[in-house]
N, C-alpha and C. Protein backbone atom coordinates (compact mmCIF):
# COMPACT_ATOMS: atom_id res chain seq x y z
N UNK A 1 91.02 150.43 77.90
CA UNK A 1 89.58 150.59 78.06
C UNK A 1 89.22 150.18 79.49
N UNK A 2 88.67 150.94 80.03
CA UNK A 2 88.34 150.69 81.58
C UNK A 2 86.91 150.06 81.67
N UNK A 3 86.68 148.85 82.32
CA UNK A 3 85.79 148.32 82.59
C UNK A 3 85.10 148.21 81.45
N UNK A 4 85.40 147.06 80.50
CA UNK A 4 84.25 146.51 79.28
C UNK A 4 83.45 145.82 79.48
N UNK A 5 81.86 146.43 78.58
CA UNK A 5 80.99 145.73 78.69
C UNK A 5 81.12 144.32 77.84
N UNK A 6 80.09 143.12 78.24
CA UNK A 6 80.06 142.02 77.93
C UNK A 6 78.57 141.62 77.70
N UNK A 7 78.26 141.13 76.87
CA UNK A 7 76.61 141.01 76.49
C UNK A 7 77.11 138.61 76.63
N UNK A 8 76.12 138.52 77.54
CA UNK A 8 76.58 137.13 77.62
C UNK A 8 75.26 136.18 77.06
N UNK A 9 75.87 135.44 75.59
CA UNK A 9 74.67 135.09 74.73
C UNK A 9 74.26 133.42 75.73
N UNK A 10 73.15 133.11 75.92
CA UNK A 10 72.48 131.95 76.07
C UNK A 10 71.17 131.78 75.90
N UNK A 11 70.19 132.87 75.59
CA UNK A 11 69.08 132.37 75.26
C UNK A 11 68.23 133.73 74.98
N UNK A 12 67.94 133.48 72.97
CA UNK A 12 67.53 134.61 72.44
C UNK A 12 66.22 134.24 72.69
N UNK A 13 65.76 133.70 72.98
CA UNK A 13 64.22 133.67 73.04
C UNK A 13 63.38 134.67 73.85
N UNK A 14 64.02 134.94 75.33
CA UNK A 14 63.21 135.53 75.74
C UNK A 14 63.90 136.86 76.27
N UNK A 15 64.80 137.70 75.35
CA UNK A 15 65.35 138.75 75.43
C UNK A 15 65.18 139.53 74.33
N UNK A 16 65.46 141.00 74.58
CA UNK A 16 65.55 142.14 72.91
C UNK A 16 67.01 141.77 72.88
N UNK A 17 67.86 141.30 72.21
CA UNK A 17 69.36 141.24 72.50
C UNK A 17 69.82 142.61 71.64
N UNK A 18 69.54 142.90 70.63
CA UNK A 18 70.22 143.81 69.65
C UNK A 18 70.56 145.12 70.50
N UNK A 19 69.62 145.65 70.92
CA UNK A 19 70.11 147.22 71.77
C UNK A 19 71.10 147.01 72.74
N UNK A 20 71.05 146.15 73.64
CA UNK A 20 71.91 145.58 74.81
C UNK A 20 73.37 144.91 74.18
N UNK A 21 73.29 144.53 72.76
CA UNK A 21 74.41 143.94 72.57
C UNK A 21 75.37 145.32 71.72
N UNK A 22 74.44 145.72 71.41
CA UNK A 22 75.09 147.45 70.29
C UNK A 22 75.85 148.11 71.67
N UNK A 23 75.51 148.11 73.03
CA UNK A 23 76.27 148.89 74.08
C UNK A 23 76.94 148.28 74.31
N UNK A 24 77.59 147.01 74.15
CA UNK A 24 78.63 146.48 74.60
C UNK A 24 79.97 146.54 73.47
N UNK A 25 80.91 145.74 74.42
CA UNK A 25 82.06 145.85 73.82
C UNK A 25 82.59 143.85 73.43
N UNK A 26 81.88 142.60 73.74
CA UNK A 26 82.55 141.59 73.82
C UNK A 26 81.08 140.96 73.85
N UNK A 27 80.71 139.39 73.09
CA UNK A 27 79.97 138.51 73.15
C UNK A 27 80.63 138.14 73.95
N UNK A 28 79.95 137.46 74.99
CA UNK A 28 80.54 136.00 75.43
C UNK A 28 79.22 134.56 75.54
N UNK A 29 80.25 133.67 74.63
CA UNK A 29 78.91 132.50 74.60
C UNK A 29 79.10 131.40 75.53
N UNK A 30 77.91 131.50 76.05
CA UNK A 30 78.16 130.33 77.43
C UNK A 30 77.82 128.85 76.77
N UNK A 31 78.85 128.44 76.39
CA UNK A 31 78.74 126.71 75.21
C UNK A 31 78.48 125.92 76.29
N UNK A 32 76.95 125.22 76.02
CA UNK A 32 76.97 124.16 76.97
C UNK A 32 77.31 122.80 75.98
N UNK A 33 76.63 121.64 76.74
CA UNK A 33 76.74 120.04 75.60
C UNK A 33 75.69 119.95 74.49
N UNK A 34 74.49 121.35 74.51
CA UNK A 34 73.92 120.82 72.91
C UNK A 34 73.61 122.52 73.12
N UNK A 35 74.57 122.99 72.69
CA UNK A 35 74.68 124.66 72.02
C UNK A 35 74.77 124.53 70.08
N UNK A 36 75.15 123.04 69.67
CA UNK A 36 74.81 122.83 68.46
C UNK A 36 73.61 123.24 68.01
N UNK A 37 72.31 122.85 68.70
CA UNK A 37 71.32 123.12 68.14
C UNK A 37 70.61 124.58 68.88
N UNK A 38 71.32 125.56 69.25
CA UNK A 38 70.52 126.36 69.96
C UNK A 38 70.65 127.72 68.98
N UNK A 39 69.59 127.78 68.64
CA UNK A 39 69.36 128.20 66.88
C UNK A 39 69.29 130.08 67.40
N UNK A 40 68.49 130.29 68.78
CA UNK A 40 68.55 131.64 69.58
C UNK A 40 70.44 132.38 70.05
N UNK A 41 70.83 131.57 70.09
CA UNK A 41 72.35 131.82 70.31
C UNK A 41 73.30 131.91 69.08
N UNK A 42 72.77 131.11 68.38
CA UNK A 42 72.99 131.39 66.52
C UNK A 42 72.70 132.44 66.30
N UNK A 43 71.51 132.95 66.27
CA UNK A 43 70.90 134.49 66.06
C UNK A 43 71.82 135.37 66.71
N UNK A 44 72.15 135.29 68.10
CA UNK A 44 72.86 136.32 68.89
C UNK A 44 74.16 136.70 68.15
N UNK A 45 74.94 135.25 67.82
CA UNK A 45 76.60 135.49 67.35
C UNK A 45 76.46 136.01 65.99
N UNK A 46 75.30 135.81 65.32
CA UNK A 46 75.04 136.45 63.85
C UNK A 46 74.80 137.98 63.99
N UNK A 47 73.67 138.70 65.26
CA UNK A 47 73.89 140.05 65.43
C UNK A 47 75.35 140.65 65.81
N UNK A 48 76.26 139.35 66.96
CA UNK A 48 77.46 140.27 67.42
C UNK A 48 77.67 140.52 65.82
N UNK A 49 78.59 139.57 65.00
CA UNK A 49 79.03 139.93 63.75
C UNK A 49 78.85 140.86 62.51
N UNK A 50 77.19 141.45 62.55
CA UNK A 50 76.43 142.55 62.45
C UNK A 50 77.16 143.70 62.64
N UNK A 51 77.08 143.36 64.13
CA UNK A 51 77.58 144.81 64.97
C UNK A 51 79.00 144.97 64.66
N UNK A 52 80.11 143.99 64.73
CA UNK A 52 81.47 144.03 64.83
C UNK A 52 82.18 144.13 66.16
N UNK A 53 80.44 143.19 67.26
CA UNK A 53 81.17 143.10 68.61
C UNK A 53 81.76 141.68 68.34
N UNK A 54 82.78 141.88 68.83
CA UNK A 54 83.54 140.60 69.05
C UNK A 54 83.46 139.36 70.63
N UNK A 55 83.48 137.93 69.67
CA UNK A 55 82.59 136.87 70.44
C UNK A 55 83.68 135.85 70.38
N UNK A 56 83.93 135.41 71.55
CA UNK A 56 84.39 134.46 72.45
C UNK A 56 83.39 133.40 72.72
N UNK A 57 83.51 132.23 73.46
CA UNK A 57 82.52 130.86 73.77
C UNK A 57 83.42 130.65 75.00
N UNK A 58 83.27 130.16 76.09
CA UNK A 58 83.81 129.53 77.52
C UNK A 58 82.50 128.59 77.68
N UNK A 59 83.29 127.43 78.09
CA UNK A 59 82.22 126.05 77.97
C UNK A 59 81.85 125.84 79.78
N UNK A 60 80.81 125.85 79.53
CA UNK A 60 80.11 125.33 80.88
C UNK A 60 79.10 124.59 80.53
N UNK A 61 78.36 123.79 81.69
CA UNK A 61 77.73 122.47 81.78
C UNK A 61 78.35 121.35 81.36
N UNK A 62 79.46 121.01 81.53
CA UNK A 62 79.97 119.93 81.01
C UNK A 62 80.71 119.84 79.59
N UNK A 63 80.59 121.10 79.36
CA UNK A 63 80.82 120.93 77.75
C UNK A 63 82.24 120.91 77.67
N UNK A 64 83.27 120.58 76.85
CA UNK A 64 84.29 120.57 76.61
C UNK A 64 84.66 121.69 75.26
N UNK A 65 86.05 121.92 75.10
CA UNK A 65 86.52 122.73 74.18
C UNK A 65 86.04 121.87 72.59
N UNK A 66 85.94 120.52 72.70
CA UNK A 66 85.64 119.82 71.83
C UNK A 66 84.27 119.38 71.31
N UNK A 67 83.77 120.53 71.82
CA UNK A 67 82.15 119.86 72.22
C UNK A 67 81.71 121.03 71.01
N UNK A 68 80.30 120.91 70.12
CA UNK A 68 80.26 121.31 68.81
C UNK A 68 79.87 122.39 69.13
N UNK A 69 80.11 123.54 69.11
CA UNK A 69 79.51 125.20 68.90
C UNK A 69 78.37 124.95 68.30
N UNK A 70 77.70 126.35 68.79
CA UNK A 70 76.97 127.20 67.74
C UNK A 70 76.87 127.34 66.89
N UNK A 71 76.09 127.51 65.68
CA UNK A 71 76.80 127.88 64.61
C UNK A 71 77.11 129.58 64.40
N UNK A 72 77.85 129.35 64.04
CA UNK A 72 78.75 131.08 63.52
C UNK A 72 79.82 130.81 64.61
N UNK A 73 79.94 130.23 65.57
CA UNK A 73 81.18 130.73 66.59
C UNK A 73 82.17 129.93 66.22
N UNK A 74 83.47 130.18 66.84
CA UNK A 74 84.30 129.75 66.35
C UNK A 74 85.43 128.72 67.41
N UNK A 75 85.77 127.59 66.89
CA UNK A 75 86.51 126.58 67.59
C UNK A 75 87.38 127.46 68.40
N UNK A 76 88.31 128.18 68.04
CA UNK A 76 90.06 128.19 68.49
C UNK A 76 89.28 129.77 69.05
N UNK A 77 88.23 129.93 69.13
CA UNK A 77 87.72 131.10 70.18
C UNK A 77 86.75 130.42 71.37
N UNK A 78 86.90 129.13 71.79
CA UNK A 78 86.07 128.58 72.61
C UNK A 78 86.96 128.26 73.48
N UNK A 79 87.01 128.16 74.79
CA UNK A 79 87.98 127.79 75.89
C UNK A 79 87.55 127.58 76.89
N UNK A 80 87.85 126.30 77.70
CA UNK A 80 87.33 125.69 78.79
C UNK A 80 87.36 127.05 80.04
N UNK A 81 86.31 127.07 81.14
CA UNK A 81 86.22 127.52 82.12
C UNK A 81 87.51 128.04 82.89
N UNK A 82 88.88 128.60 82.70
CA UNK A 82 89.70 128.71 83.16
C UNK A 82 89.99 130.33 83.49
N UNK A 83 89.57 131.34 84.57
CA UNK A 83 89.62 132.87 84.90
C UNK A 83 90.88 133.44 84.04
N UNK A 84 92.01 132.70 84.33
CA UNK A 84 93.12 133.37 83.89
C UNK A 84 93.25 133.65 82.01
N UNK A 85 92.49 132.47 81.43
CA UNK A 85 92.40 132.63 80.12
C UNK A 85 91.11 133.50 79.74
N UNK A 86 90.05 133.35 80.30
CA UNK A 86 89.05 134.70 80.14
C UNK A 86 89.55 135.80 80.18
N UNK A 87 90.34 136.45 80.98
CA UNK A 87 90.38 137.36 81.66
C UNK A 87 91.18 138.11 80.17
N UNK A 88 92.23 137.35 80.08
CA UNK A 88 93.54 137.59 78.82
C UNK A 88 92.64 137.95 77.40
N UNK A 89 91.46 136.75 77.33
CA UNK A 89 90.96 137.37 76.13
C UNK A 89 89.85 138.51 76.14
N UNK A 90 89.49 138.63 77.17
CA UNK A 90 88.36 139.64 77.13
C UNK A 90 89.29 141.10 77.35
N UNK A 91 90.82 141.32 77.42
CA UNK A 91 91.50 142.22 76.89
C UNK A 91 91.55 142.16 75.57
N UNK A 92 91.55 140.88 74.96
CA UNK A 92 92.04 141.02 73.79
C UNK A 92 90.99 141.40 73.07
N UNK A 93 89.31 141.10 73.31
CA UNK A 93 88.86 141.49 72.98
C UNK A 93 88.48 142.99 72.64
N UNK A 94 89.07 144.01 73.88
CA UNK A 94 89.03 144.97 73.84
C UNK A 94 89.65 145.79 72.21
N UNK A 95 90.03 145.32 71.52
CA UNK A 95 90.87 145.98 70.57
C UNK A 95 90.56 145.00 69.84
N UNK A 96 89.37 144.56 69.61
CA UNK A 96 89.41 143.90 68.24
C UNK A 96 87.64 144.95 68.16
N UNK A 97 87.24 143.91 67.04
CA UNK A 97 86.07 144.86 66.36
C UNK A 97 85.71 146.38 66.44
N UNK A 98 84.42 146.33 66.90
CA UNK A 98 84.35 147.96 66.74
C UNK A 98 84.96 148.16 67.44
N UNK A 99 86.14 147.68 68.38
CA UNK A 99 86.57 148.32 69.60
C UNK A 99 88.01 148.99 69.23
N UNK A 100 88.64 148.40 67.68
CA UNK A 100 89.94 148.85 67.54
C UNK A 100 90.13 149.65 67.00
């Protein structure tokens, strides 16, 4: 798949996310240190799963791999800030959900 789209969830409040996320091919959730309670980013990973776009988490602001998700996202799909491991899964993403 050449050049996949990426719909990058952090804040449903003041976006339409559903049309913009139906054209893509990959969530990606930007996990900060209180993405626990961010109930708009909950909503988002509940439409990817809707759709059958498939959602990843990469932690920024401080947050660690250990630091509590979203709800709906998933631990062992969250991964510290590192290009070379993005890069690997947002192939892998390519061939998962609606994409496979």
């Amino acid at each position: 798949m050449a050049n996949p789209r990426a719909f990058l969830s952090f804040d449903f409040d003041h976006d339409e996310p559903q049309k913009k996320m139906a054209d893509t091919h990959m969530c990606i959730v930007l996990v900060g240190r209180h993405m626990a309670t961010a109930t708009g980013v909950a909503k988002e990973i509940a439409m990817a799963k809707e759709l059958l776009v498939p959602v990843f988490g990469v932690c920024v602001d401080g947050a660690g791999t250990g630091s509590t998700p979203p709800a709906g996202s998933q631990q062992n799909r969250t991964m510290a800030w590192k290009w070379g491991r993005i890069a690997a899964t947002v192939r892998q993403m390519t061939g998962e959900g609606k994409n496979g």
